[in-house]
N, C-alpha and C. Protein backbone atom coordinates (compact mmCIF):
# COMPACT_ATOMS: atom_id res chain seq x y z
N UNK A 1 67.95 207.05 123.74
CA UNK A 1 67.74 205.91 122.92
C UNK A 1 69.05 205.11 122.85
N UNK A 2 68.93 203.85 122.65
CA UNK A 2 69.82 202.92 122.88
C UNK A 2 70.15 201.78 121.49
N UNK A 3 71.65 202.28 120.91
CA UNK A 3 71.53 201.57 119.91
C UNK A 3 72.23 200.19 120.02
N UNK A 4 71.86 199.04 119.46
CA UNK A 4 72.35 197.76 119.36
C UNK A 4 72.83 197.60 117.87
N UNK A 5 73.89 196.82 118.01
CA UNK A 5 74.58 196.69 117.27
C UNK A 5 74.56 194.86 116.79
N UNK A 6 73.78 194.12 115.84
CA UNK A 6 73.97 192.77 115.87
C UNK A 6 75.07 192.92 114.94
N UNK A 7 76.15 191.50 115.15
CA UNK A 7 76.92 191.00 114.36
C UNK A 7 76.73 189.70 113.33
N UNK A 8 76.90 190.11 112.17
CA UNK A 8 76.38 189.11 110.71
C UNK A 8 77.62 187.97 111.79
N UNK A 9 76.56 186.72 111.43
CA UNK A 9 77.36 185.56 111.48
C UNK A 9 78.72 185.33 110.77
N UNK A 10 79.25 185.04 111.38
CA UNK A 10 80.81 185.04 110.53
C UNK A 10 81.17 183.57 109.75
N UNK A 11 81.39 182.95 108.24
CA UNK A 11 81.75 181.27 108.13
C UNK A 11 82.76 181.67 107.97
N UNK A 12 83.02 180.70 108.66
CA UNK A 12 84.23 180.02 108.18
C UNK A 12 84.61 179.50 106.49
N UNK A 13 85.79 179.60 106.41
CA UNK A 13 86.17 179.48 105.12
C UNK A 13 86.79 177.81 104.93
N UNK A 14 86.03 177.09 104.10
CA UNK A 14 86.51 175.47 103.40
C UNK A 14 87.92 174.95 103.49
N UNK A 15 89.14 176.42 103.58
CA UNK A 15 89.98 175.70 103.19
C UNK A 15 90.38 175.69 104.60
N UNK A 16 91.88 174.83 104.32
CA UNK A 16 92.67 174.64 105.44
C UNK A 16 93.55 175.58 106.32
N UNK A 17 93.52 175.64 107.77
CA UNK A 17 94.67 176.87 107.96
C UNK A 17 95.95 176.90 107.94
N UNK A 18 97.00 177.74 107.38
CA UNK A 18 98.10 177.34 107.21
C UNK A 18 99.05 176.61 108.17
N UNK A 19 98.51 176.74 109.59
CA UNK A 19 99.00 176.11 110.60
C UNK A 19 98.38 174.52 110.88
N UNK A 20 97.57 174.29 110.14
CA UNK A 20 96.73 172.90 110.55
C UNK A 20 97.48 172.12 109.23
N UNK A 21 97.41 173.10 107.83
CA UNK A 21 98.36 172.64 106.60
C UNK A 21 99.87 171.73 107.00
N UNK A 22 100.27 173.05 107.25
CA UNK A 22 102.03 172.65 108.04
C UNK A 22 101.86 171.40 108.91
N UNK A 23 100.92 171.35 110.14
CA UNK A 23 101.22 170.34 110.58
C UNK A 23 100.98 169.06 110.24
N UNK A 24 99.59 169.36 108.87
CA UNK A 24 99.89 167.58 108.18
C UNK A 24 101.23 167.59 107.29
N UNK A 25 101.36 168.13 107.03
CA UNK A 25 102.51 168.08 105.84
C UNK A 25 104.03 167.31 106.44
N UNK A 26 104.22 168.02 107.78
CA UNK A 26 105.00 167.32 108.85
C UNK A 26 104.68 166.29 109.00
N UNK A 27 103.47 165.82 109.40
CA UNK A 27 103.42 164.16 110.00
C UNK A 27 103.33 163.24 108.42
N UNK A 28 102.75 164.30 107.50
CA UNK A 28 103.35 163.19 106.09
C UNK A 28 104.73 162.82 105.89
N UNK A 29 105.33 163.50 105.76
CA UNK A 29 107.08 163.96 106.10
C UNK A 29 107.41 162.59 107.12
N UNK A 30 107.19 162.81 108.31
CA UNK A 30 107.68 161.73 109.20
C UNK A 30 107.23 160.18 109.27
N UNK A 31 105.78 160.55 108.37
CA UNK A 31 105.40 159.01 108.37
C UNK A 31 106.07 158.46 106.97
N UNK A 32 106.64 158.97 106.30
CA UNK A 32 107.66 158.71 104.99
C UNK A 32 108.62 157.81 105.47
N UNK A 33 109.34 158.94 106.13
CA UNK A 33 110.76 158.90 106.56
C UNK A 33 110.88 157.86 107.25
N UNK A 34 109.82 157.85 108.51
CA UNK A 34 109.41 156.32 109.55
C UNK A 34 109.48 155.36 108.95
N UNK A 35 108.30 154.73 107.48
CA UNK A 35 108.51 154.13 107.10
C UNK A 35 109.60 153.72 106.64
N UNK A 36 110.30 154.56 105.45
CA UNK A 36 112.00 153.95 104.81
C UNK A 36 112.80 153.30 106.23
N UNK A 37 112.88 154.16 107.38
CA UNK A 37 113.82 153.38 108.14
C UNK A 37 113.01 152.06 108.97
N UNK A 38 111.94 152.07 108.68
CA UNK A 38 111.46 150.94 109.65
C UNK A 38 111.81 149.50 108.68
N UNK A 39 111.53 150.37 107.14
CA UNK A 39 111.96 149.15 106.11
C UNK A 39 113.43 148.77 106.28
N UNK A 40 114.26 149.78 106.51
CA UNK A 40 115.92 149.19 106.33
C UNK A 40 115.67 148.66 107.75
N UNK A 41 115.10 148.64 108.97
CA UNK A 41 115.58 147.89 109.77
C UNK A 41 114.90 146.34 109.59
N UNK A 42 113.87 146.81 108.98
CA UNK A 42 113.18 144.92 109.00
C UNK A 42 114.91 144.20 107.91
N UNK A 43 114.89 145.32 107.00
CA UNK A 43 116.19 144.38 106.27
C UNK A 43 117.42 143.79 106.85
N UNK A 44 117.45 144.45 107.59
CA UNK A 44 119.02 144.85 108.93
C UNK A 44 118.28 143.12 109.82
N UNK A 45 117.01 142.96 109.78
CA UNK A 45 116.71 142.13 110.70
C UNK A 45 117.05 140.46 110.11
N UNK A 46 116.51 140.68 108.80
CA UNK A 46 116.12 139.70 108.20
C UNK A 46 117.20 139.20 107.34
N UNK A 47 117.99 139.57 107.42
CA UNK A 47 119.17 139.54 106.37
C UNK A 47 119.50 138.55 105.32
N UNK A 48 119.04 139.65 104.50
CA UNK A 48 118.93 139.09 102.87
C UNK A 48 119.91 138.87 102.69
N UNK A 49 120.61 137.91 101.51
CA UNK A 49 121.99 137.99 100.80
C UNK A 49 122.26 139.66 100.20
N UNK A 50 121.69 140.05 99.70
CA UNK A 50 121.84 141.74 99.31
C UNK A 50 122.52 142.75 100.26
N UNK A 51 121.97 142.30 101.57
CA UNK A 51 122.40 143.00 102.90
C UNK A 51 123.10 143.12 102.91
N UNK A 52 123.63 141.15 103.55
CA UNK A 52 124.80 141.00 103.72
C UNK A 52 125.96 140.92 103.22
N UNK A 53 125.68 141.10 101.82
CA UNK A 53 126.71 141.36 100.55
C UNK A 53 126.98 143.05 100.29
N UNK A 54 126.27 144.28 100.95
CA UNK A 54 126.31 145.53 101.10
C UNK A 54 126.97 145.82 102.17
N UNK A 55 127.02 145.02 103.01
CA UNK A 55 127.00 145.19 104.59
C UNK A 55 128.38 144.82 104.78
N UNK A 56 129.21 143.75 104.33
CA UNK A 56 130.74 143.33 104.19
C UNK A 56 131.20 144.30 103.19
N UNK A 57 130.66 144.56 101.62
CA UNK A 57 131.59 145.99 100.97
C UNK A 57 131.43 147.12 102.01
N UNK A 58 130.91 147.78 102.68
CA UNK A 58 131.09 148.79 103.61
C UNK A 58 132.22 148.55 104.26
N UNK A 59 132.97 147.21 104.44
CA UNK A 59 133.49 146.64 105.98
C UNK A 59 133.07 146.32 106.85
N UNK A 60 132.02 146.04 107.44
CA UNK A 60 131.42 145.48 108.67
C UNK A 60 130.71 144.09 108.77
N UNK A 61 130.79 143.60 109.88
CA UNK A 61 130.75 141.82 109.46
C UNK A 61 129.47 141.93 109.87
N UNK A 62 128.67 140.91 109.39
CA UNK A 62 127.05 140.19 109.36
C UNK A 62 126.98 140.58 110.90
N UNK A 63 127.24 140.41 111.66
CA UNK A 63 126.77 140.57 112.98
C UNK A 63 126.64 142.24 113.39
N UNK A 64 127.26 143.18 112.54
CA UNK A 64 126.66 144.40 112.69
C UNK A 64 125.30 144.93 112.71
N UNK A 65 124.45 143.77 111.78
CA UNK A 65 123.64 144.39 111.14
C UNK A 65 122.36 144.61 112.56
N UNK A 66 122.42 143.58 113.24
CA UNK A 66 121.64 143.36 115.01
C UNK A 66 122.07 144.35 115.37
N UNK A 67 123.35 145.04 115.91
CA UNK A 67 123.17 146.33 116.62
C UNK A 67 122.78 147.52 115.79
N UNK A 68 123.32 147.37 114.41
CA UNK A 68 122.52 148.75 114.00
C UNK A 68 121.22 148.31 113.51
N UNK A 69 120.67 147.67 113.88
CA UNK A 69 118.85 147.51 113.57
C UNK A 69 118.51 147.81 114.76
N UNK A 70 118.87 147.59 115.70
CA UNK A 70 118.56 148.01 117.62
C UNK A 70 118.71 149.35 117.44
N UNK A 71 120.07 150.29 117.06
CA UNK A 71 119.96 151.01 117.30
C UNK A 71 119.13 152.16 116.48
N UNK A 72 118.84 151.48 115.05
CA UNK A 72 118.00 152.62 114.46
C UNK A 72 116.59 152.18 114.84
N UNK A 73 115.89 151.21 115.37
CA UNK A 73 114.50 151.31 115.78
C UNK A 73 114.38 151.88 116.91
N UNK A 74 115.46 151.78 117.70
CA UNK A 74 115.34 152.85 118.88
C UNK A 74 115.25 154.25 118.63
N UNK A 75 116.49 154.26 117.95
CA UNK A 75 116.43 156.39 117.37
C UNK A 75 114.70 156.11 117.09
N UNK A 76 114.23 155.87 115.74
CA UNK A 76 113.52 155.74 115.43
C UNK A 76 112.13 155.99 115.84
N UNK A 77 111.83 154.94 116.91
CA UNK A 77 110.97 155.25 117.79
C UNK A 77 110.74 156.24 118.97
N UNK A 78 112.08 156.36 119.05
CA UNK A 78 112.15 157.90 120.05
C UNK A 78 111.96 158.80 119.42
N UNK A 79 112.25 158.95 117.78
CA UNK A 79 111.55 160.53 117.19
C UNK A 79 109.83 160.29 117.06
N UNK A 80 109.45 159.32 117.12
CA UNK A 80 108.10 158.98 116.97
C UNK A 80 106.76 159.77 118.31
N UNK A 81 107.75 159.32 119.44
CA UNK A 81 107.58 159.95 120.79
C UNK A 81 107.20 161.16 120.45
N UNK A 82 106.16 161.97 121.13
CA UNK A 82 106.40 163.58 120.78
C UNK A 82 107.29 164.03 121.59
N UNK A 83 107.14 163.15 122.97
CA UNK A 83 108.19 164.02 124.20
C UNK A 83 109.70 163.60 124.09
N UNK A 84 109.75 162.77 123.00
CA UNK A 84 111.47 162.62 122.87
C UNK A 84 111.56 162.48 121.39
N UNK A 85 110.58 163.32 120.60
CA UNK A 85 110.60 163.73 119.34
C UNK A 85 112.27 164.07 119.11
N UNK A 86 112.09 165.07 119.50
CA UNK A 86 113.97 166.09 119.03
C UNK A 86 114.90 165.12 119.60
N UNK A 87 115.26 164.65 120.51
CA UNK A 87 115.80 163.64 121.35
C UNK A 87 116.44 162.57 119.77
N UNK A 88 115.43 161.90 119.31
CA UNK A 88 114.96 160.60 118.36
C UNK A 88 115.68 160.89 116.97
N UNK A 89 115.28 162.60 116.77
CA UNK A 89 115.90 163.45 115.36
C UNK A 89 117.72 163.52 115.77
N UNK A 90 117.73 163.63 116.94
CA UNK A 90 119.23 164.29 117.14
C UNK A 90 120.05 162.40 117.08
N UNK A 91 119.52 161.51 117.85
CA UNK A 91 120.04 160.38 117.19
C UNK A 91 119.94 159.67 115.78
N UNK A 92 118.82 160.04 115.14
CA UNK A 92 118.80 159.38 113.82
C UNK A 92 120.39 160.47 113.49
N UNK A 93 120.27 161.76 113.07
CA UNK A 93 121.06 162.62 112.66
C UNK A 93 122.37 162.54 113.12
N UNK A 94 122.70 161.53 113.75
CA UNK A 94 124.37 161.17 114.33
C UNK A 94 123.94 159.43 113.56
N UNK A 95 123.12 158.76 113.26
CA UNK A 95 123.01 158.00 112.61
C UNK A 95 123.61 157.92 111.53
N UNK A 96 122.95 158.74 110.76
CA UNK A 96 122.97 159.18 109.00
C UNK A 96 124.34 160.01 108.87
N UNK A 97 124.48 160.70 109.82
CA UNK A 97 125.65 160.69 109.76
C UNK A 97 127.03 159.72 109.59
N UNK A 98 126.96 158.69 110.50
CA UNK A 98 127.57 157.43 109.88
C UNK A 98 127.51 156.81 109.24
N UNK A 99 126.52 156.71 108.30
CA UNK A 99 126.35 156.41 106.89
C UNK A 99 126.86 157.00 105.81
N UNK A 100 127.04 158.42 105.96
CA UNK A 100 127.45 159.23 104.96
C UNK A 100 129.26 158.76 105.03
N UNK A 101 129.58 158.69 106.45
CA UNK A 101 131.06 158.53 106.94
C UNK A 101 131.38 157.39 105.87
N UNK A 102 130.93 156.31 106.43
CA UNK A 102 131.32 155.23 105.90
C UNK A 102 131.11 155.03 104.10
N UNK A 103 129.88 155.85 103.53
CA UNK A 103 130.02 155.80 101.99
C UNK A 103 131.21 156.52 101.61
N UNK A 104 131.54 157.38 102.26
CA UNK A 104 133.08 158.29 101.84
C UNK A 104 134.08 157.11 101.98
N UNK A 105 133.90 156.93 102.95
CA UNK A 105 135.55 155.86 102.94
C UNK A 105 135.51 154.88 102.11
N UNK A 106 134.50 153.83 101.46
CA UNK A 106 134.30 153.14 100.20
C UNK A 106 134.62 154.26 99.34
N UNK A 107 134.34 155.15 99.24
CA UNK A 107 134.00 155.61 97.59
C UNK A 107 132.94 155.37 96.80
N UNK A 108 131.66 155.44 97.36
CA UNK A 108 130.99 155.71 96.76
C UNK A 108 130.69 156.52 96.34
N UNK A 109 129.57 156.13 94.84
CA UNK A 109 129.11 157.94 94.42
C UNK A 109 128.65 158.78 94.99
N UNK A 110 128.44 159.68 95.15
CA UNK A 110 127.79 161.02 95.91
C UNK A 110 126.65 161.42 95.92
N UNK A 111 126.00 161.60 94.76
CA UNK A 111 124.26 161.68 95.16
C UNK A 111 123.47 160.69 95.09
N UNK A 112 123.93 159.30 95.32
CA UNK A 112 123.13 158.00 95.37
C UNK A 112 123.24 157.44 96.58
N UNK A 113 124.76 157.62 97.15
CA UNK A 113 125.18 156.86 98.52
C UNK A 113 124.98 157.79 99.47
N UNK A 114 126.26 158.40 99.32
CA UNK A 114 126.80 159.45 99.79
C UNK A 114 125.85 160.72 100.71
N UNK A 115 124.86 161.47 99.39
CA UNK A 115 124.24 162.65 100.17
C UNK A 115 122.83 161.80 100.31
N UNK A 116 122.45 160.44 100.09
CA UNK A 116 120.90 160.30 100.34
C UNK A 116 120.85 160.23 101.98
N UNK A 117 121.42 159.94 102.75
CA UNK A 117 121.64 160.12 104.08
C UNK A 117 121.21 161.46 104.56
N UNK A 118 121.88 162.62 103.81
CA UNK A 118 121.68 163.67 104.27
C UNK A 118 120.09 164.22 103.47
N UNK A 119 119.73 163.57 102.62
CA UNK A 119 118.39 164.00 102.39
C UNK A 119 117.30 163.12 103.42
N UNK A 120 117.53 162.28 103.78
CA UNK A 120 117.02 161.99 105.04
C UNK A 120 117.07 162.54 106.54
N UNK A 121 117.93 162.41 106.62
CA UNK A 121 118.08 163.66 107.77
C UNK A 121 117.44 164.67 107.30
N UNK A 122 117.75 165.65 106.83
CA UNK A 122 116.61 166.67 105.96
C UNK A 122 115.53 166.40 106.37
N UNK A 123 115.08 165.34 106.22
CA UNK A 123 113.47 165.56 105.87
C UNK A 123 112.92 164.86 107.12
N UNK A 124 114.01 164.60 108.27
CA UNK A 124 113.87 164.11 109.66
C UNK A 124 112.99 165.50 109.85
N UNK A 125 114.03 166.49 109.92
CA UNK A 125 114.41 167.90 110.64
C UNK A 125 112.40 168.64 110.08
N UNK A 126 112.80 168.28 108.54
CA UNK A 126 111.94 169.19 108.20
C UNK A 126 110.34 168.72 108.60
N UNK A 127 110.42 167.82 108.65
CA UNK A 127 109.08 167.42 109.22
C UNK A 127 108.51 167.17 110.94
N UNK A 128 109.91 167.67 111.09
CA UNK A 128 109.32 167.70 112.91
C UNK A 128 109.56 169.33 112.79
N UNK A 129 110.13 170.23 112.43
CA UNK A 129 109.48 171.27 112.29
C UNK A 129 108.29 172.15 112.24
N UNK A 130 107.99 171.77 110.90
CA UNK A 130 106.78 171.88 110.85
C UNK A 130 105.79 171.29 111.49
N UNK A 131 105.82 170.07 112.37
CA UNK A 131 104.82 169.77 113.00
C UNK A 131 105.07 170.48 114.37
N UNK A 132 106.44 170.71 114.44
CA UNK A 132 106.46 172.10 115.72
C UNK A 132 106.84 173.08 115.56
N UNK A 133 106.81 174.14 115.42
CA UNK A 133 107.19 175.35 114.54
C UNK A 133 108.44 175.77 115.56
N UNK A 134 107.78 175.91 116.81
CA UNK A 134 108.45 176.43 118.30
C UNK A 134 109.88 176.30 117.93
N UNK A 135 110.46 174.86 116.79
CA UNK A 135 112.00 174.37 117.11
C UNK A 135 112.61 174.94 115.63
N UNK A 136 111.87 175.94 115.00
CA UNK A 136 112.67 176.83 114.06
C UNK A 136 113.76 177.40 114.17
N UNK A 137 113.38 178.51 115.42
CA UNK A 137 114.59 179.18 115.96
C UNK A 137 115.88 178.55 116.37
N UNK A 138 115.62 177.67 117.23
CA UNK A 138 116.56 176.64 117.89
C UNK A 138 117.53 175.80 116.49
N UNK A 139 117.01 176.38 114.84
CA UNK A 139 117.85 175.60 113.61
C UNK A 139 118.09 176.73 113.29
N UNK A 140 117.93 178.22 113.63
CA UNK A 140 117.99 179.01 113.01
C UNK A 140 117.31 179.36 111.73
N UNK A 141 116.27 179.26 111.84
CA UNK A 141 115.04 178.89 110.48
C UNK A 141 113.97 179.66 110.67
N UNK A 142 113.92 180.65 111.87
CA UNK A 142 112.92 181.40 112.11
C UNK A 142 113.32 182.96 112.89
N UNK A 143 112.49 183.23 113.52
CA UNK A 143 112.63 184.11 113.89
C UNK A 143 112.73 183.86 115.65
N UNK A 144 113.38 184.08 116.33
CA UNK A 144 113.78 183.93 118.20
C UNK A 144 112.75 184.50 118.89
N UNK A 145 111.95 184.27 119.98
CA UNK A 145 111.44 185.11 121.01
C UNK A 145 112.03 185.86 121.41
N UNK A 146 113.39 186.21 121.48
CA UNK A 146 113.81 187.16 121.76
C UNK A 146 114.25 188.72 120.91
N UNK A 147 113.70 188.12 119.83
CA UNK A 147 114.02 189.69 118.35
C UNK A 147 112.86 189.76 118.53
């Protein structure tokens, strides 16, 4: 005699999987972040008196504001890229980095000028992360294929 074995239908469960979670949470993250810099570059473009009255206390003359609007819609759009995602993060992040440079040498305050740069960057990093997990290791944030 020959026994069969049926299997109960299996559902699926309503909620979300933690890997489908993570990866919206990432592209919320980057479509944030996208936005704020797409806004400072329309400003960089359009140049308000505000700008250009921010833009000379830093030290740098009105005509800066064209190459660094070129160059942050470029970073910009290259982290947008998936295939020059990290590429896009590693230039914004030498970006913001010069921002932070230059609020030090004014003297500005520190958690308004100073570290909001680096909470951007932050939340460059953290949201292409999570939308790729793979580049944990490579920040030291995970665990290596090789342990």
């Amino acid at each position: 005699m020959t026994t069969v074995a049926i299997a109960a239908p299996v559902s699926r469960p309503s909620v979300i999987s933690p890997g489908r979670a993570r990866a919206w949470t990432g592209r919320v993250l980057t479509t944030l972040v996208t936005a704020f810099l797409l806004f400072d570059v329309t400003l960089k473009l359009l140049h308000p008196p505000m700008v250009v009255e921010g833009t000379a206390k830093l030290g740098y003359p009105e005509s800066s504001l064209l190459v660094t609007a070129v160059l942050l819609l470029g970073s910009t759009l290259l982290h947008l890229i998936p295939r020059t995602a990290v590429l896009g993060a590693v230039l914004l992040t030498g970006y913001l980095g010069g921002a932070v440079a230059t609020h030090l040498r004014v003297g500005d305050p520190l958690f308004s000028h100073i570290a909001f740069p680096v909470y951007v960057g932050a939340l460059i990093w953290v949201g292409l992360v999570l939308r790729r997990p793979s580049l944990a290791p490579l920040l030291g944030l995970g665990r290596s294929a090789r342990a």
